[in-house]
N, C-alpha and C. Protein backbone atom coordinates (compact mmCIF):
# COMPACT_ATOMS: atom_id res chain seq x y z
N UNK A 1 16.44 48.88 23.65
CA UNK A 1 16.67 47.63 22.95
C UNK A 1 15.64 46.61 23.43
N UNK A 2 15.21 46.07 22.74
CA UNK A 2 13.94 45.09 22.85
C UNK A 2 14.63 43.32 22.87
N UNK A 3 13.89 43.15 23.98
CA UNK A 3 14.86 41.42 24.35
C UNK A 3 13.72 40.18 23.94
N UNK A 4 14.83 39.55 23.57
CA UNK A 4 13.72 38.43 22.76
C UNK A 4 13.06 37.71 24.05
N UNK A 5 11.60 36.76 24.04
CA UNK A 5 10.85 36.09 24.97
C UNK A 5 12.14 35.19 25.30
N UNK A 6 12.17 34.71 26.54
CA UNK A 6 12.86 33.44 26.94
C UNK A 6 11.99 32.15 25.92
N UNK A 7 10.97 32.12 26.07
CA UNK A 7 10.67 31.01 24.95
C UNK A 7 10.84 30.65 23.50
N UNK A 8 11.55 31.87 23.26
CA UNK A 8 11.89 32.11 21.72
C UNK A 8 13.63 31.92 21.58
N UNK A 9 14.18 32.06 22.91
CA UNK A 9 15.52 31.70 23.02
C UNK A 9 16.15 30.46 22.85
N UNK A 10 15.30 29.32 24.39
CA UNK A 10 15.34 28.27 24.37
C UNK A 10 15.46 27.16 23.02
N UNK A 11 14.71 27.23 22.36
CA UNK A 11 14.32 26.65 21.21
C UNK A 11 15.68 26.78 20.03
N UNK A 12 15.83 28.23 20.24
CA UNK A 12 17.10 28.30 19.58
C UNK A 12 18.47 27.62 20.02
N UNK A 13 18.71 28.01 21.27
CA UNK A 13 20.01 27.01 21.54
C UNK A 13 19.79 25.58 21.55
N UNK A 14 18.47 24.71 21.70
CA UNK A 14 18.57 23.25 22.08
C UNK A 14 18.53 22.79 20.64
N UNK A 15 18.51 23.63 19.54
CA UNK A 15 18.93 22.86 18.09
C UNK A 15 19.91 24.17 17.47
N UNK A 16 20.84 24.38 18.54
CA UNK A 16 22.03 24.79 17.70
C UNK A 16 23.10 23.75 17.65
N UNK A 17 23.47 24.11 16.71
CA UNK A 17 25.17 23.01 16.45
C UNK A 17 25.62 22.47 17.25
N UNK A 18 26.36 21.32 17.58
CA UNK A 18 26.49 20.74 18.51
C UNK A 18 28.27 21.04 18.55
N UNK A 19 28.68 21.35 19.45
CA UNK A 19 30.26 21.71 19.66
C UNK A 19 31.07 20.34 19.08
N UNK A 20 32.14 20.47 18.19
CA UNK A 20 33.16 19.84 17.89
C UNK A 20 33.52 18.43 18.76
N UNK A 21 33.80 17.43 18.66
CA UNK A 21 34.40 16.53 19.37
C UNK A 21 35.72 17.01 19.65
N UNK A 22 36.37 16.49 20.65
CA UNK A 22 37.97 16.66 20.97
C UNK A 22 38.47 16.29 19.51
N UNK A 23 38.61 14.75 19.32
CA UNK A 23 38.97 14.10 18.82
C UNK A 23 38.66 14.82 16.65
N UNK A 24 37.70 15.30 16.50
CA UNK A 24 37.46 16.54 15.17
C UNK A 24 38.25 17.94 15.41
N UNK A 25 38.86 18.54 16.99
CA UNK A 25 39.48 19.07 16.53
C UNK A 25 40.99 18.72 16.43
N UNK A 26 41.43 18.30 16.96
CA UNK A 26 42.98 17.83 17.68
C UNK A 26 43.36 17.17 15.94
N UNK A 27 44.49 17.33 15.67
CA UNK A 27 45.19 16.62 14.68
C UNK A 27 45.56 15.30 14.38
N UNK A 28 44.77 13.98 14.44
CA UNK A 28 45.36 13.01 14.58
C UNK A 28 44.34 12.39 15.60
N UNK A 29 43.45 13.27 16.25
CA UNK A 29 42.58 12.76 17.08
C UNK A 29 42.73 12.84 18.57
N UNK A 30 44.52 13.05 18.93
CA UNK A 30 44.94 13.13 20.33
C UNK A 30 45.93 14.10 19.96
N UNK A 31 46.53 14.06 21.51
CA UNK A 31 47.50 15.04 22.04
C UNK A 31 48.61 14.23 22.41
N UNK A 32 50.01 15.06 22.48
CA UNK A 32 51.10 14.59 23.20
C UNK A 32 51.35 15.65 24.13
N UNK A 33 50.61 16.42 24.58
CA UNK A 33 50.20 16.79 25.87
C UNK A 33 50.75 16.32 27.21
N UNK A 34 49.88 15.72 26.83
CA UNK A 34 50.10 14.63 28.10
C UNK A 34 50.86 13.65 28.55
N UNK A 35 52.50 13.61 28.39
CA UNK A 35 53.21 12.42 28.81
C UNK A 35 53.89 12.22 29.94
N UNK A 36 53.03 11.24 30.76
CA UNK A 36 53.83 11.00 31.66
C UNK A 36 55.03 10.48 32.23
N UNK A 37 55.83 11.11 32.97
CA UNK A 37 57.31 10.32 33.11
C UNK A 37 57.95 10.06 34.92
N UNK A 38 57.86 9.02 35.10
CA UNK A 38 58.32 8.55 36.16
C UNK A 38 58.97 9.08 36.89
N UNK A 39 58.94 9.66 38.19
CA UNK A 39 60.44 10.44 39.15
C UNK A 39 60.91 9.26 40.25
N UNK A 40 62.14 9.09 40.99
CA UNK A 40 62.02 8.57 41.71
C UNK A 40 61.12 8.58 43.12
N UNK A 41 60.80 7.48 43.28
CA UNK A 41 60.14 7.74 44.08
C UNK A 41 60.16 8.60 45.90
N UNK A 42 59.48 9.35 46.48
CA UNK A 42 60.25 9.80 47.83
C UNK A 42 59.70 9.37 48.51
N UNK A 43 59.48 9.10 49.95
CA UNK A 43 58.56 8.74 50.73
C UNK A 43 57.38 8.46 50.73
N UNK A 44 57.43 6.80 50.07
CA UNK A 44 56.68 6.15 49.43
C UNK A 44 55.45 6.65 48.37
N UNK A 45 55.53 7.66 47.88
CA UNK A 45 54.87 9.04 47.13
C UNK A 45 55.64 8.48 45.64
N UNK A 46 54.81 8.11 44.67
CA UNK A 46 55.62 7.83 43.22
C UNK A 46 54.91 9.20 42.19
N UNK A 47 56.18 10.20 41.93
CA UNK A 47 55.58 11.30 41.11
C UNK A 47 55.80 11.06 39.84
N UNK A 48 55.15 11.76 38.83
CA UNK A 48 55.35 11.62 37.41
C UNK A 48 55.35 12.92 37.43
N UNK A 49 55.97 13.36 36.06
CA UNK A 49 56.30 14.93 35.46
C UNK A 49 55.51 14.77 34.14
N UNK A 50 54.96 15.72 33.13
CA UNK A 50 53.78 15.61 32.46
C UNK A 50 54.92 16.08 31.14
N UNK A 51 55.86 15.09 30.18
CA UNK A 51 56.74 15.60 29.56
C UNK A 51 56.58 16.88 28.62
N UNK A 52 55.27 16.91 28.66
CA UNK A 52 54.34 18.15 27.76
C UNK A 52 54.62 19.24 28.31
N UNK A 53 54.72 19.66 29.54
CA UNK A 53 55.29 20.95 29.55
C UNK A 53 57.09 20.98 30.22
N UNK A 54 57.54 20.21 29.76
CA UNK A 54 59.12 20.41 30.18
C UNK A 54 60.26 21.84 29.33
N UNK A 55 60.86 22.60 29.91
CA UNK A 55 61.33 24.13 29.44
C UNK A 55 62.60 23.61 29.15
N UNK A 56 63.23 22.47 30.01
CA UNK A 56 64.53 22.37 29.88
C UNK A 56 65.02 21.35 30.66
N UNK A 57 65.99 20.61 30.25
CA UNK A 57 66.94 19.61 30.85
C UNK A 57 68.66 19.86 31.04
N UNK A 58 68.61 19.83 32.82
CA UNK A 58 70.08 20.04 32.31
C UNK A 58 70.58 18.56 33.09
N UNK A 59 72.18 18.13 32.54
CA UNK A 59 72.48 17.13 32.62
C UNK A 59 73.84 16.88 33.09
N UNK A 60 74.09 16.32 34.56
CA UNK A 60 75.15 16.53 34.93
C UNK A 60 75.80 15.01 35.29
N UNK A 61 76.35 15.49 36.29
CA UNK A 61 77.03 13.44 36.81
C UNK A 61 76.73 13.68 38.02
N UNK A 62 75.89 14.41 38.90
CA UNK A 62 75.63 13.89 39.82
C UNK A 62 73.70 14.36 39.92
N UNK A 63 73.44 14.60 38.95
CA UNK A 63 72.42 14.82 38.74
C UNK A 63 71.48 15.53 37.23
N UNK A 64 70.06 15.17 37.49
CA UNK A 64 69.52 15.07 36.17
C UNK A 64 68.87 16.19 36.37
N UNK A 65 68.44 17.53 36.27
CA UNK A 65 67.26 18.89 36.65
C UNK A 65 66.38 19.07 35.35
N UNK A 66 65.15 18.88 35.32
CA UNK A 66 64.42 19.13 34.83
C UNK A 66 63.45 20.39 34.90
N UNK A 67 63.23 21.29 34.01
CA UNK A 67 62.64 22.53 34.43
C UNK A 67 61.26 22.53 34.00
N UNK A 68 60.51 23.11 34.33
CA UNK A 68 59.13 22.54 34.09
C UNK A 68 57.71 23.47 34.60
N UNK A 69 56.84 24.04 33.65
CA UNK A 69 55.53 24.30 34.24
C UNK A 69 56.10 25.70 34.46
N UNK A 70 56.95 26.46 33.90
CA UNK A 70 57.44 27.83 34.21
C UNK A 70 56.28 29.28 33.29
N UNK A 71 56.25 29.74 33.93
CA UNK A 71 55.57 31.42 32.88
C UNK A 71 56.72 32.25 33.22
N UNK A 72 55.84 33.62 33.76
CA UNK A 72 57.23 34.86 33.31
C UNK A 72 57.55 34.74 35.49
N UNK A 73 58.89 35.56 35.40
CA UNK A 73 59.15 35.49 37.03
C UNK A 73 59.20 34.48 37.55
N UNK A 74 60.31 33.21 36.79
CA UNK A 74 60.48 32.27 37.92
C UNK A 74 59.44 31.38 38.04
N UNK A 75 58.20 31.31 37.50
CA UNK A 75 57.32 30.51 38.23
C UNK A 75 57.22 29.19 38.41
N UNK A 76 58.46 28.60 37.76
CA UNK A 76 58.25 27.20 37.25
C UNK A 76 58.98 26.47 38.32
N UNK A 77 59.30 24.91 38.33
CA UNK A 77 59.37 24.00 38.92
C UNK A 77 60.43 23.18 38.15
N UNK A 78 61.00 22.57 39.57
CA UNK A 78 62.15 21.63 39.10
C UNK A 78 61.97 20.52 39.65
N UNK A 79 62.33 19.03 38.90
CA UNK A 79 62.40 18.02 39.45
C UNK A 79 63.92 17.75 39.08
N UNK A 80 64.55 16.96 40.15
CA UNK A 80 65.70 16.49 40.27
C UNK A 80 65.98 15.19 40.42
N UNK A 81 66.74 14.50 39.63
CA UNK A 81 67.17 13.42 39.65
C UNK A 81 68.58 12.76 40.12
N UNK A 82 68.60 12.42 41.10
CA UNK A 82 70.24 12.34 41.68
C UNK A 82 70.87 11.20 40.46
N UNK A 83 72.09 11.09 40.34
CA UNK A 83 72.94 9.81 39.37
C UNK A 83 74.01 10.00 40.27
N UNK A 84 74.38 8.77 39.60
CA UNK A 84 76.18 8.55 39.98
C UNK A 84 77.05 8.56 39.56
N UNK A 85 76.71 9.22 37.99
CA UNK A 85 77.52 9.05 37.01
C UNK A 85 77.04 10.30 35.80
N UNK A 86 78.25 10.33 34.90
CA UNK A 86 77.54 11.15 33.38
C UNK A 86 77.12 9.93 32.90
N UNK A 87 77.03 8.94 32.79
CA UNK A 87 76.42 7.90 31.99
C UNK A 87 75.13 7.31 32.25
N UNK A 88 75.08 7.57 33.97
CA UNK A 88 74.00 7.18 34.31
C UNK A 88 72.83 8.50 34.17
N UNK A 89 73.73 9.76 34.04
CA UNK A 89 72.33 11.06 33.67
C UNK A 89 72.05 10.79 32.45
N UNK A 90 73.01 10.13 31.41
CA UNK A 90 72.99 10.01 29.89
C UNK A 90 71.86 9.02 29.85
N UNK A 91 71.94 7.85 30.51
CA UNK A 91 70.93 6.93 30.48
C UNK A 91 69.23 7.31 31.19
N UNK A 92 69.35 8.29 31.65
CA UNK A 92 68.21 8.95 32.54
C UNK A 92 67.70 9.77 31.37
N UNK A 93 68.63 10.62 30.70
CA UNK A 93 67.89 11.75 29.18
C UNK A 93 67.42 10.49 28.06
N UNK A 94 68.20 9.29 27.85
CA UNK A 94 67.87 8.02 26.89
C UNK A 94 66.20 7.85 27.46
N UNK A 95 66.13 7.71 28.73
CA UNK A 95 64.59 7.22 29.12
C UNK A 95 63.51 8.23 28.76
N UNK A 96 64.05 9.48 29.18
CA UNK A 96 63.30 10.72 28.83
C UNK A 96 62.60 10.29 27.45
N UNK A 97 63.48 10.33 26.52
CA UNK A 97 63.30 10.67 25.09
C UNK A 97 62.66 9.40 24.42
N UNK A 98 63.02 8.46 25.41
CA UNK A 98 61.95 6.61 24.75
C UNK A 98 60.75 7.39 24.95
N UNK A 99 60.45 7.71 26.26
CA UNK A 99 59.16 8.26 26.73
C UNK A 99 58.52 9.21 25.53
N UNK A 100 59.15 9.84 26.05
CA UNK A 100 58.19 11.31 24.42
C UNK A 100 58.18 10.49 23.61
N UNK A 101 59.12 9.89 22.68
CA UNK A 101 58.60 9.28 21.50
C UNK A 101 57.91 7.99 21.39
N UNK A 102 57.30 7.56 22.75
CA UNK A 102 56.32 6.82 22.73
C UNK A 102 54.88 7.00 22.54
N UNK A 103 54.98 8.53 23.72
CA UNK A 103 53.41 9.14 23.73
C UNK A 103 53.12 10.00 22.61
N UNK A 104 54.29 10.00 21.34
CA UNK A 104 54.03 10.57 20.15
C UNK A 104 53.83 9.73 19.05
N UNK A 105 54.33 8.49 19.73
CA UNK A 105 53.49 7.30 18.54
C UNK A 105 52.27 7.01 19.16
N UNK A 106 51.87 6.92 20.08
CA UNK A 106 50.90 6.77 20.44
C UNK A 106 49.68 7.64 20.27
N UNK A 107 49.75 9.06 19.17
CA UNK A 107 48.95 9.72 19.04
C UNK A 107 49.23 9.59 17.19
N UNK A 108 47.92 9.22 16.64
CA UNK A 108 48.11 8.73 15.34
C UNK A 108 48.06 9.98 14.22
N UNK A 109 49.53 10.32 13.61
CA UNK A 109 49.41 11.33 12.48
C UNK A 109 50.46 12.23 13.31
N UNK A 110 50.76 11.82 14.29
CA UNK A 110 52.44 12.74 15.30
C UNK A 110 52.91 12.15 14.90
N UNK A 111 54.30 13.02 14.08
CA UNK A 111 55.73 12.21 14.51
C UNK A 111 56.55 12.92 16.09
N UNK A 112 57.05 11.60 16.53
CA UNK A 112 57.95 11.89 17.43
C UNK A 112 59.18 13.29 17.04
């Protein structure tokens, strides 16, 4: 097999097509990917959870578990939210869900 000159290559890739913008391919121009959501804070450390990959919420009265960032075997991650109440986990899933449907208005042509 006969290989083309490197000088005959060059020329070709520096006027090939220029790759897509994010924003030409994505629907709307952005992502809801990416939403961040507040945890309490622990030793002086303030975490956020990325609502984009959340698997599951469960919702109790003495606490809020969020499942998160999982593949196959367990791999995923939990954040926990202590309450004092079912009203106060109820009011903790209310914040959740302001959240997502903020960072889904915030991406133009998503509905929440």
């Amino acid at each position: 097999m006969k290989r083309l000159p490197l000088l005959l290559v060059l020329p070709a890739m520096l006027f090939a097509a220029p790759l897509p913008a994010a924003q030409d391919v994505l629907p709307g121009g952005g992502s809801t990917s990416f939403c961040p959501f507040p945890l309490p804070a622990e030793s002086g450390t303030q975490r956020f959870i990325n609502l984009g990959i959340v698997q599951y919420i469960d919702v109790r009265a003495d606490e809020v578990k969020i499942a998160f960032g999982g593949g196959n075997f367990g791999s995923g991650h939990e954040a926990r939210i202590p309450v004092q109440s079912r009203d106060e986990a109820d009011a903790v899933l209310a914040r959740l869900r302001q959240t997502a449907a903020r960072c889904a208005q915030s991406t133009p042509g998503v509905k929440p």
